[in-house]
Protein backbone atom coordinates (compact mmCIF):
# COMPACT_ATOMS: atom_id res chain seq x y z
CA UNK A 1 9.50 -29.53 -6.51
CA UNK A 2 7.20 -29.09 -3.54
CA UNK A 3 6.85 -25.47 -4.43
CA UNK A 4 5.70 -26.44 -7.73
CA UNK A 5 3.08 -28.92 -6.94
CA UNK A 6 1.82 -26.83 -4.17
CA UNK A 7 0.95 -24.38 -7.20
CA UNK A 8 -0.63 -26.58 -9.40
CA UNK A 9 -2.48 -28.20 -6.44
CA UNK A 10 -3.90 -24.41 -5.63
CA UNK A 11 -4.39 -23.41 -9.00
CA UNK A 12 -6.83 -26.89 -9.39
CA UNK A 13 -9.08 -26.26 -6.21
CA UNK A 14 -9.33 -22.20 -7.02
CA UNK A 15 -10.87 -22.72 -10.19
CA UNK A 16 -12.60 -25.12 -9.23
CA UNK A 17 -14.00 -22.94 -6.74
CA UNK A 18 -14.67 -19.92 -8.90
CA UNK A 19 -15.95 -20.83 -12.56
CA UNK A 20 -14.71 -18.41 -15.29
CA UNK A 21 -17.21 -15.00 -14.83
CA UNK A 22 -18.03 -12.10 -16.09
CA UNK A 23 -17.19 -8.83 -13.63
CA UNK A 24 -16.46 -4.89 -14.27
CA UNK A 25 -13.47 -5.32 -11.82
CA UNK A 26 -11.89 -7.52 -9.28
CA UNK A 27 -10.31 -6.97 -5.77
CA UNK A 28 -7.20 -8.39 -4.73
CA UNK A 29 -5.23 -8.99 -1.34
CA UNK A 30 -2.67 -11.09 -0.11
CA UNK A 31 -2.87 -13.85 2.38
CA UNK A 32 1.10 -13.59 3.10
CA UNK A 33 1.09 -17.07 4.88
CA UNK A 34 4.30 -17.62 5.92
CA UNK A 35 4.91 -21.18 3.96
CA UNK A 36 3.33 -19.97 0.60
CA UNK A 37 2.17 -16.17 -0.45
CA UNK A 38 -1.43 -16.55 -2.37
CA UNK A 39 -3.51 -13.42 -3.93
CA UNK A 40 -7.00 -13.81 -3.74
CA UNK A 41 -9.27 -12.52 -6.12
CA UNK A 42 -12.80 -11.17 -6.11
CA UNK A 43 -14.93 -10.15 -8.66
CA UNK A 44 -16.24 -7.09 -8.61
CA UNK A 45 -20.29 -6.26 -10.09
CA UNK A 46 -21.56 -3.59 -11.38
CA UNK A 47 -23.20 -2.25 -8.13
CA UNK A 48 -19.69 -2.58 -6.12
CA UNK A 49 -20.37 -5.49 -4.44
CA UNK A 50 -17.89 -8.67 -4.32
CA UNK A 51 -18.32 -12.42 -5.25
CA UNK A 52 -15.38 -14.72 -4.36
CA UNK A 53 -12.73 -15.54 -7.06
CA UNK A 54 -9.85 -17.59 -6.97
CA UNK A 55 -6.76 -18.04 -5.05
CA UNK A 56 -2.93 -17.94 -7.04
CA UNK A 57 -0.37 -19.18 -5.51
CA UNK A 58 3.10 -16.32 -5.77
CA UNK A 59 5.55 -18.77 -6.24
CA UNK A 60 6.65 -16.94 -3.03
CA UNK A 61 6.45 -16.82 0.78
CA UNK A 62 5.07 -14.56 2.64
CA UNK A 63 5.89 -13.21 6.57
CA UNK A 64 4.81 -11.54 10.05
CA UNK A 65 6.35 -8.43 11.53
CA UNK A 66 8.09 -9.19 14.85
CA UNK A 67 4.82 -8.08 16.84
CA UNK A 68 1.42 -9.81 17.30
CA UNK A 69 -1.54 -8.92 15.82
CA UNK A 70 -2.70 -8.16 12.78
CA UNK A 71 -0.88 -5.26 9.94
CA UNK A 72 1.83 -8.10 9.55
CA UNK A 73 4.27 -5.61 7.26
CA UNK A 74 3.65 -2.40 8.65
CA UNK A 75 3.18 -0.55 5.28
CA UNK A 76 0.81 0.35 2.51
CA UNK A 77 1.20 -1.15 -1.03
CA UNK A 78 1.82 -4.70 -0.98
CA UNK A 79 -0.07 -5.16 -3.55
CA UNK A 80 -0.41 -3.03 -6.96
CA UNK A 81 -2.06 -3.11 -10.28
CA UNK A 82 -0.99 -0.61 -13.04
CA UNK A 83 -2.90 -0.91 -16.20
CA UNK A 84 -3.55 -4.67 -16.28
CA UNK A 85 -0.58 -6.25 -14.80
CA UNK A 86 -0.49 -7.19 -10.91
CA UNK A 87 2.60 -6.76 -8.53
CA UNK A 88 2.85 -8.50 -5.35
CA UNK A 89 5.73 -8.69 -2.35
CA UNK A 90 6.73 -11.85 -0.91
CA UNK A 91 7.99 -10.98 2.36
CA UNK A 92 9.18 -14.46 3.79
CA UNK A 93 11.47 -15.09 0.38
CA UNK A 94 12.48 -11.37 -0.51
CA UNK A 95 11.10 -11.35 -3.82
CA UNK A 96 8.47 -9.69 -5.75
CA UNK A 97 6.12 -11.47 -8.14
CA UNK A 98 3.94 -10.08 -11.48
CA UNK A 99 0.85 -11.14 -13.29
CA UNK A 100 -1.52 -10.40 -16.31
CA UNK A 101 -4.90 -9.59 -15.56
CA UNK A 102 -7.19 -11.27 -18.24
CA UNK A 103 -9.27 -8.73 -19.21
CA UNK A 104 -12.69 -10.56 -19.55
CA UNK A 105 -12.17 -12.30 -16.30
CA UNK A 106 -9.81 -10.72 -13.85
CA UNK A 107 -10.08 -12.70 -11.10
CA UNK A 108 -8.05 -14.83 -13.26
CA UNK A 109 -4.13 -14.18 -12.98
CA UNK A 110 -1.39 -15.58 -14.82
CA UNK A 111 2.27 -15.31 -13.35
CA UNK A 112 4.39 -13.67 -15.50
CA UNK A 113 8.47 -15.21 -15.57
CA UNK A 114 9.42 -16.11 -12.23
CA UNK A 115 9.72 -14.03 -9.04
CA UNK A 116 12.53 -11.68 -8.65
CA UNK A 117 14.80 -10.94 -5.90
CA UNK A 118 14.08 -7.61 -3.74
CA UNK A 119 17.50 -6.77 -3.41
CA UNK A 120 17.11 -6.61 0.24
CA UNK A 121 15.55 -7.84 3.42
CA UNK A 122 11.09 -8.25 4.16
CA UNK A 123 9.55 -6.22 0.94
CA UNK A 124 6.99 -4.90 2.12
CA UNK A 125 5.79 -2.26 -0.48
CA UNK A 126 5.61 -1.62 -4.51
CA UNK A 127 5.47 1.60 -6.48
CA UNK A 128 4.75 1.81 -10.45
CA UNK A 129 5.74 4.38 -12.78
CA UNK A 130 2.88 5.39 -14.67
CA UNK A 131 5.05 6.73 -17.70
CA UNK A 132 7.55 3.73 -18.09
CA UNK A 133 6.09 1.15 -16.07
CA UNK A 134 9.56 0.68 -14.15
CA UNK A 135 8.31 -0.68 -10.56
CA UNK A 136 10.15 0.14 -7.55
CA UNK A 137 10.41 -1.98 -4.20
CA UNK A 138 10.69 -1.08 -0.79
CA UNK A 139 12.49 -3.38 1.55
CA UNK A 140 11.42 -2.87 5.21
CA UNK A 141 14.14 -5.83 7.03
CA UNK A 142 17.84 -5.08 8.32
CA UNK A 143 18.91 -4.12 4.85
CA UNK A 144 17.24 -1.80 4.03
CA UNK A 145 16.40 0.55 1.37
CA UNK A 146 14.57 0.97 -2.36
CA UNK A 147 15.39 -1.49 -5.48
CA UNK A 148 13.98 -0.80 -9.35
CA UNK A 149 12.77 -3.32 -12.22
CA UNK A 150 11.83 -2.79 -15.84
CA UNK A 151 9.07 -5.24 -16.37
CA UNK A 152 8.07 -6.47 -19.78
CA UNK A 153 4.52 -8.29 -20.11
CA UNK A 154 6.07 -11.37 -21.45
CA UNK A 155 8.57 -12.03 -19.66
CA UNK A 156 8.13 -10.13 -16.22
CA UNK A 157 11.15 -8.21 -14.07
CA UNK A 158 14.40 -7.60 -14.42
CA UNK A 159 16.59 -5.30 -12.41
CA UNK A 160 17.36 -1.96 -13.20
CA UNK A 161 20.99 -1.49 -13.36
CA UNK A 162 22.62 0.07 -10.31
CA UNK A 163 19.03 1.23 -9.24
CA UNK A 164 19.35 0.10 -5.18
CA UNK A 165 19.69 3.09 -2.64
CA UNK A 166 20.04 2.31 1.05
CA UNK A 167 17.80 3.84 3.77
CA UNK A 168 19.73 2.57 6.18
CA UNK A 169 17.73 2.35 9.25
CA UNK A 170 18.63 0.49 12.15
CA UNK A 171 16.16 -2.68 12.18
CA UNK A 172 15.88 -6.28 11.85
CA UNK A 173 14.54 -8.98 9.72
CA UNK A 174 11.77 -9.39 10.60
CA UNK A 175 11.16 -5.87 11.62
CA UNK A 176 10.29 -4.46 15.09
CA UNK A 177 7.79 -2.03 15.47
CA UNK A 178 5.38 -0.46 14.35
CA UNK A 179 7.57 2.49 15.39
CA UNK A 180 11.00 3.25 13.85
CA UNK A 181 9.77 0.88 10.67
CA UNK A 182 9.41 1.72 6.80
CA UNK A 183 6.18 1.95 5.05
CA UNK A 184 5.96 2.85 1.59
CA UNK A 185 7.18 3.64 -1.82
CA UNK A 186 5.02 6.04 -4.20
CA UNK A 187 5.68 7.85 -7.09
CA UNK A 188 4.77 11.49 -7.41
CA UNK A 189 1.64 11.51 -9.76
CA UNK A 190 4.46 13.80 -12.27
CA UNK A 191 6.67 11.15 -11.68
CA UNK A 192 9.40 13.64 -10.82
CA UNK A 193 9.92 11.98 -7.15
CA UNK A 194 10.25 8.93 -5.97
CA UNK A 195 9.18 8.86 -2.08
CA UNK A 196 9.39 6.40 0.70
CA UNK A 197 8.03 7.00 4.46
CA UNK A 198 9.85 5.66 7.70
CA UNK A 199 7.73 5.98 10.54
CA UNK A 200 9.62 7.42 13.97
CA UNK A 201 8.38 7.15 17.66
CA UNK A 202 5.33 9.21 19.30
CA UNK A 203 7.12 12.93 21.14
CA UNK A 204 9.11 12.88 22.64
CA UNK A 205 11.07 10.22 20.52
CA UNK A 206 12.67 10.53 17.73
CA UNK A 207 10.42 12.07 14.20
CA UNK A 208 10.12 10.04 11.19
CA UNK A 209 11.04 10.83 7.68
CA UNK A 210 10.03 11.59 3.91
CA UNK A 211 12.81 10.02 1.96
CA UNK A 212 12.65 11.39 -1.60
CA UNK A 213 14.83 10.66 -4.26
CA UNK A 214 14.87 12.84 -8.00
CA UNK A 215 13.77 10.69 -10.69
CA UNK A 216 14.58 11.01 -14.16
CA UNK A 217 11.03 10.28 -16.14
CA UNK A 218 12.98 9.36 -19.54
CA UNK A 219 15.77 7.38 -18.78
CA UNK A 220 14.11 5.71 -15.29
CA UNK A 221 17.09 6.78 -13.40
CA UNK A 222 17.13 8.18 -9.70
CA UNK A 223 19.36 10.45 -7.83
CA UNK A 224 22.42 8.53 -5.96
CA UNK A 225 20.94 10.28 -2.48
CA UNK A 226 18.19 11.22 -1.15
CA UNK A 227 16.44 14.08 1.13
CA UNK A 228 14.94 13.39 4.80
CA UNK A 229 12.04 15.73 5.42
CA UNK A 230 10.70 15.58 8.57
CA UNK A 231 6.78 15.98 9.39
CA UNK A 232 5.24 18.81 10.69
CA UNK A 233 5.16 19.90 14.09
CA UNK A 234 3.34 17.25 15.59
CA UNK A 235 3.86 14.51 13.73
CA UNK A 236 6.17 11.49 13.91
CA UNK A 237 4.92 8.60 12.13
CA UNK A 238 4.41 9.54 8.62
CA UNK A 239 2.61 6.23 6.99
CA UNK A 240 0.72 6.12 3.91
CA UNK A 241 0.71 8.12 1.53
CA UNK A 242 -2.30 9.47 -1.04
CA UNK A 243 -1.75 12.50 -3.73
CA UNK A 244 -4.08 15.45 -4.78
CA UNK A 245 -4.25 14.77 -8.79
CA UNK A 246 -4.42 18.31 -10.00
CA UNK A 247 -1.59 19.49 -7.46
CA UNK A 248 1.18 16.76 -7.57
CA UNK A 249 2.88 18.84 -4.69
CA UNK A 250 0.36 18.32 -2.14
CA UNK A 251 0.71 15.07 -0.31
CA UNK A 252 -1.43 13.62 2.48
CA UNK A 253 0.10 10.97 5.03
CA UNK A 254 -1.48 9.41 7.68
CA UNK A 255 -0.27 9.49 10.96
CA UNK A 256 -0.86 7.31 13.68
CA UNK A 257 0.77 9.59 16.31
CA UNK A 258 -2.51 12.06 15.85
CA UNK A 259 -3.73 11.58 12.61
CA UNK A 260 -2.97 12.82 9.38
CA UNK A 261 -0.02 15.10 7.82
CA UNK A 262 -0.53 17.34 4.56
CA UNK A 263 3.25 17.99 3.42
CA UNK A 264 3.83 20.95 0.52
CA UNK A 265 6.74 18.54 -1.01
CA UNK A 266 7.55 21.81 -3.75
CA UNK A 267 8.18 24.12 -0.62
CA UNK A 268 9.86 21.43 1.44
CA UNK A 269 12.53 20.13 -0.78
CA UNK A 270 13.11 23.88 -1.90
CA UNK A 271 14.07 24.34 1.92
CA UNK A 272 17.67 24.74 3.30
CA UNK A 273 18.91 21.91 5.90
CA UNK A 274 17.80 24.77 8.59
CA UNK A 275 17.17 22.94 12.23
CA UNK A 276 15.31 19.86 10.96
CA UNK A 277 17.15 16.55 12.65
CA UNK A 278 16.35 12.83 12.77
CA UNK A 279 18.86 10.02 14.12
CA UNK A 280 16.55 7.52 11.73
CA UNK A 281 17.29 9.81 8.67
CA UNK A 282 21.29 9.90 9.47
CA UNK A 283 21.39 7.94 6.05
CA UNK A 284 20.43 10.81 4.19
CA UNK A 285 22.01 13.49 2.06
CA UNK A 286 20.46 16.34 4.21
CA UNK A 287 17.25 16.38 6.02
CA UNK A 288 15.13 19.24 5.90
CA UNK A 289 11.73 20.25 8.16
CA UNK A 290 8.43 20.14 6.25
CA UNK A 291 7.93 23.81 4.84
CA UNK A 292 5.27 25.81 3.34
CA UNK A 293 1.74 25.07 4.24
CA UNK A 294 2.59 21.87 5.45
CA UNK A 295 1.12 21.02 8.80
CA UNK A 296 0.47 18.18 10.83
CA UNK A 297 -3.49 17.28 11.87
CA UNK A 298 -4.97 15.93 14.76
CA UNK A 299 -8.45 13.85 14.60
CA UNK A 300 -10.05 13.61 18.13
CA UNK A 301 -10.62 9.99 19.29
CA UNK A 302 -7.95 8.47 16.67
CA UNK A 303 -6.31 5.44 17.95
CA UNK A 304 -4.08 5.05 15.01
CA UNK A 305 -4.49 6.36 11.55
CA UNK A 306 -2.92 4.46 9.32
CA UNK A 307 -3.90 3.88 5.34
CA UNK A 308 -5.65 5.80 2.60
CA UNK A 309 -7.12 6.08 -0.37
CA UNK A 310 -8.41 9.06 -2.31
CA UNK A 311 -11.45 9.64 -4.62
CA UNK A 312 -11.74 11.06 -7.75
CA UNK A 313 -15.24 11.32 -7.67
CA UNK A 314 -15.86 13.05 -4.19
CA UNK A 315 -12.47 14.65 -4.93
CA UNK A 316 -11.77 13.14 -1.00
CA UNK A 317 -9.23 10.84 0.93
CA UNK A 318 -10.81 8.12 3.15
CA UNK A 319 -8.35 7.46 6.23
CA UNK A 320 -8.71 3.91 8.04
CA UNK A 321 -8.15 3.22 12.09
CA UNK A 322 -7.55 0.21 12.64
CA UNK A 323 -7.79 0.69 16.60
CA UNK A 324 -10.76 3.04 16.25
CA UNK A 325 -12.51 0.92 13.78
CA UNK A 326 -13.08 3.75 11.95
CA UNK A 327 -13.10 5.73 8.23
CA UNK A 328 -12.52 9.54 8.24
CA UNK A 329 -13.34 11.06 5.13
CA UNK A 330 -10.78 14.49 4.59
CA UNK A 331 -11.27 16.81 2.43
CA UNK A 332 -7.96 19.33 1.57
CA UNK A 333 -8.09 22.39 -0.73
CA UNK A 334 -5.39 22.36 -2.96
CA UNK A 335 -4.23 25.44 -3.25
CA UNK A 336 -4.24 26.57 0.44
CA UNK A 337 -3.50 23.10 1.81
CA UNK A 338 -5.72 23.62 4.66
CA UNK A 339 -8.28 20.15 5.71
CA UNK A 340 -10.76 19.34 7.89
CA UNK A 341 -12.72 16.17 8.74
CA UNK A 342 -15.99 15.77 6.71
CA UNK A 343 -17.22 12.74 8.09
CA UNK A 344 -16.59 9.72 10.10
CA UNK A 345 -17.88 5.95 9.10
CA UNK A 346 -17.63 3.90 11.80
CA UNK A 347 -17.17 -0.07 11.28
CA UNK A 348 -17.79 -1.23 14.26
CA UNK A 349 -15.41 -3.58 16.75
CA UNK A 350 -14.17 -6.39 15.78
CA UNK A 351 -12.89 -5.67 12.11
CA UNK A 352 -9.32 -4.10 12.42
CA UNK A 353 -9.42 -2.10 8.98
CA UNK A 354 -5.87 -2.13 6.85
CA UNK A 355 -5.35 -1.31 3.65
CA UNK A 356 -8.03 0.17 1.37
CA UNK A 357 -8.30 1.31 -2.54
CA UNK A 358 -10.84 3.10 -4.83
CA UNK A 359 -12.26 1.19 -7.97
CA UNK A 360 -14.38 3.51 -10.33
CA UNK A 361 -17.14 1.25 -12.15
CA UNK A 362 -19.19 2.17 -14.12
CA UNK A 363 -18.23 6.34 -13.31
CA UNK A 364 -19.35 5.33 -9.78
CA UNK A 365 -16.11 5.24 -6.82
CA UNK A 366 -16.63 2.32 -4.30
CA UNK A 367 -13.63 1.81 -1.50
CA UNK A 368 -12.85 -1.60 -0.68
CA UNK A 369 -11.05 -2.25 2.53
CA UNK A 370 -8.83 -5.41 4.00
CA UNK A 371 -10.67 -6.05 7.51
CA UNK A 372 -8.60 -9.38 8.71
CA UNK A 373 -9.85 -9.22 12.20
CA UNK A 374 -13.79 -10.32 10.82
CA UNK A 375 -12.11 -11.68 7.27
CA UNK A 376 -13.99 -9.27 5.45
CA UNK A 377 -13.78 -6.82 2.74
CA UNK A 378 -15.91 -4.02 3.96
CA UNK A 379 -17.55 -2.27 0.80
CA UNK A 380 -18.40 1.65 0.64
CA UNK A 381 -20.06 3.40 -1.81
CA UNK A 382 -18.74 6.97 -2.73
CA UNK A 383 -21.65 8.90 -4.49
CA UNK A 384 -20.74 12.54 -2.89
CA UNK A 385 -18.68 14.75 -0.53
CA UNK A 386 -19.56 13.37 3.17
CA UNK A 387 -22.02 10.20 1.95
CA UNK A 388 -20.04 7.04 2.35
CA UNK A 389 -22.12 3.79 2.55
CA UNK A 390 -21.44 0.70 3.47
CA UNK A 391 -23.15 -1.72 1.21
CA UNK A 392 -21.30 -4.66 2.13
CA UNK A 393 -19.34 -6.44 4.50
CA UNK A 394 -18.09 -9.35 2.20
CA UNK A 395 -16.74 -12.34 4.06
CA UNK A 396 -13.70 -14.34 1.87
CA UNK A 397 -13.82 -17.33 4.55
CA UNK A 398 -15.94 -20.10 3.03
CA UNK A 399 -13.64 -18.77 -0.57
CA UNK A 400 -10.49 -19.77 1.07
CA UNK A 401 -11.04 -22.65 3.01
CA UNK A 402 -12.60 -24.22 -0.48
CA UNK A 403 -9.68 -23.08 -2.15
CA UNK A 404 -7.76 -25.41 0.62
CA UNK A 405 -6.32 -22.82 2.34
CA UNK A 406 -6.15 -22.91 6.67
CA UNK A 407 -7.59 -19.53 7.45
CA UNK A 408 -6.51 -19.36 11.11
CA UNK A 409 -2.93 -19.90 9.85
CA UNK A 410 -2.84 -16.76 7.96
CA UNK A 411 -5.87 -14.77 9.11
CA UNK A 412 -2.97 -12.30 10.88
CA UNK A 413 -0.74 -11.85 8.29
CA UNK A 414 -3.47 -10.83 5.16
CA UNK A 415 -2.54 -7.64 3.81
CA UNK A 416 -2.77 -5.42 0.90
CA UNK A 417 -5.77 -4.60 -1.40
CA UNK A 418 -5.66 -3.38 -5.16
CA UNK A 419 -8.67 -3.08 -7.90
CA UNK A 420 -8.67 -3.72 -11.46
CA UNK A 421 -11.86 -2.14 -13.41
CA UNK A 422 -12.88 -3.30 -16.85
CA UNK A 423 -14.84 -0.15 -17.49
């Protein structure tokens, strides 16, 4: 009953706070608090820039990693929008929640059924199928591992029959890290894999992992085990993960323990179990070492690489630091695999970048990035190869604390970002 009226109460004072608009888009993130899990909403203009939307309550609760400071899950994907439904973990209840997006105002959310259990311990990232809209969570706590859901508009999720695989990976609930922790769940972009990255320790500890699983496009199904490939030489904490679109093979991962990796997945699972070895993968049908033209990639000055986002119109990924303060902009060649660094955008101290995604408006890209540390969403425009700028640094403070919302008490555990565009 509390639960309820905490909703309507939140529901009241966000639209009272953000009157019905007209926007070509809307960002979202999380504020995870660990008595109630809100999403707030901003509206997105036609230039890129944001105006403050609404907060809705998740029905859930959200949660903190067991470590201070900010990146309170450890992962990329929290939050996801496919089409115009919205997707959100709840860490603190182990549940996952859904929403329409209304098209002529999407700040505005409605909740769609009620949330559903994760099927495991701290969710801490979401995955969508862009064929059958199945949606696949990853649960980062002691029990460990990947769950699926069909979701229907009207009435929300429902598990997928006999659709849980373990990980198994020795941690707790909350997790410890952010070494030896799991990160996310992604989709191939031909929807033939379903992938999940567990981060290991900096050399000379133990590597992390690529766990992929074969997935079935037509009947939603995935295969009972999966295959650990392990990063380049060089790398150890695979992270986040972003996707060449016109070569579904080539993945980029960020890396905190130097930077970034580019793993050939096609030449990689193709590979026999040869030396490749990780304790954290002993879960796994066979682990294999990254193959091909994969190779790990250091970028000098990094303090830890983290999440990405790529670009369809400068056809690059944008990489944020969190300990740097920094966005590298990485360009890879998709045929050869081979990157470099094309530019850096630096943010400044104080900010602690997370998560960031890519709305196109209006045929423009703009990259909108979770900066808890300042309680910002810093604002890029992407008009070409190497010319990022920062057109705003968008503070959701005065939006939240008129929504009623304590911003100290959950100013470390905001997470996630996802876009919705109209156009």
């Amino acid at each position: 009953m509390f639960q309820n009226l905490l909703t309507i109460v939140t529901l009241a004072l966000s639209v009272s706070a953000a009157p019905t608009i007209s926007a070509a888009g809307a960002a979202y993130f999380i504020t995870n608090g660990n008595d109630a899990n809100h999403v707030v909403t901003s509206a997105i203009a036609t230039d890129g820039t944001l105006t403050f939307g609404r907060v809705v309550a998740t029905g859930g609760k959200g949660s903190h990693a067991n470590a201070t400071g900010f990146d309170a899950l450890f992962s990329q994907g929290p939050v996801r929008v496919s089409g115009s439904s919205l997707f959100t973990v709840n860490a603190g209840s182990n549940d996952v929640s859904s929403f329409a997006i209304k098209a002529t105002d999407p700040t505005q959310l409605t909740q769609i059924g009620q949330p559903v259990s994760s099927q495991g311990d701290f969710p801490i990232s979401l995955a969508v199928n862009s064929q059958s809209n199945d949606v696949y969570v990853l649960n980062g706590g002691a029990n460990n591992g990947i769950s699926g859901f069909k979701f229907d508009q009207s009435s929300g999720l429902s598990p997928i029959s006999d659709s849980a695989r373990t990980i198994g990976v020795k941690q707790t609930t909350p997790p410890a890290g952010p070494p030896t922790t799991l990160t996310q769940v992604f989709f191939t972009l031909d929807n033939k894999f379903l992938l999940a990255s567990v981060k290991g320790s900096p050399p000379p500890g133990e590597p992390g992992f690529i766990a992929a699983w074969e997935h079935d496009a037509a009947t939603g199904s995935i295969s009972n085990d999966f295959t650990a490939i392990t990063p380049p030489k060089g790398g150890a904490l695979p992270f986040g993960f972003s996707f060449l679109p016109h070569n579904p093979s080539v993945v980029l991962l960020t890396d905190p323990a130097l930077g970034y990796d580019v793993l050939d997945l096609k030449a990689s699972l193709a590979t026999s179990n040869g030396n490749a070895s990780s304790i954290l993968a002993s879960s796994a049908a066979r682990t294999v070492p990254a193959a091909g033209a994969s190779k790990s990639i250091p970028i000098a000055g990094q303090g830890a690489v983290c999440w990405s986002a790529f670009s369809s119109v400068t056809g690059n990924f944008y990489l944020m630091d969190p300990n740097a303060n920094m966005v590298n902009e990485i360009t890879v060649n998709s045929a050869t695999l081979e990157s470099s660094l094309v530019m850096q955008y630096p943010l400044g101290a104080g900010h602690t970048p997370l998560d960031g995604t890519i709305a196109n408006i209006g045929g423009k890209d703009f990259l909108y990035i979770i900066a808890p540390e300042s309680s910002t969403i810093e604002v890029f425009a992407l008009p070409a190869i190497g010319k990022a700028k920062k057109i705003q640094s968008f503070s959701y403070a005065a939006g939240l604390s008129a929504a009623g919302l304590d911003l100290k008490s959950v100013q470390e555990n905001i997470v996630g970002m996802a876009a919705f565009s109209t156009k």
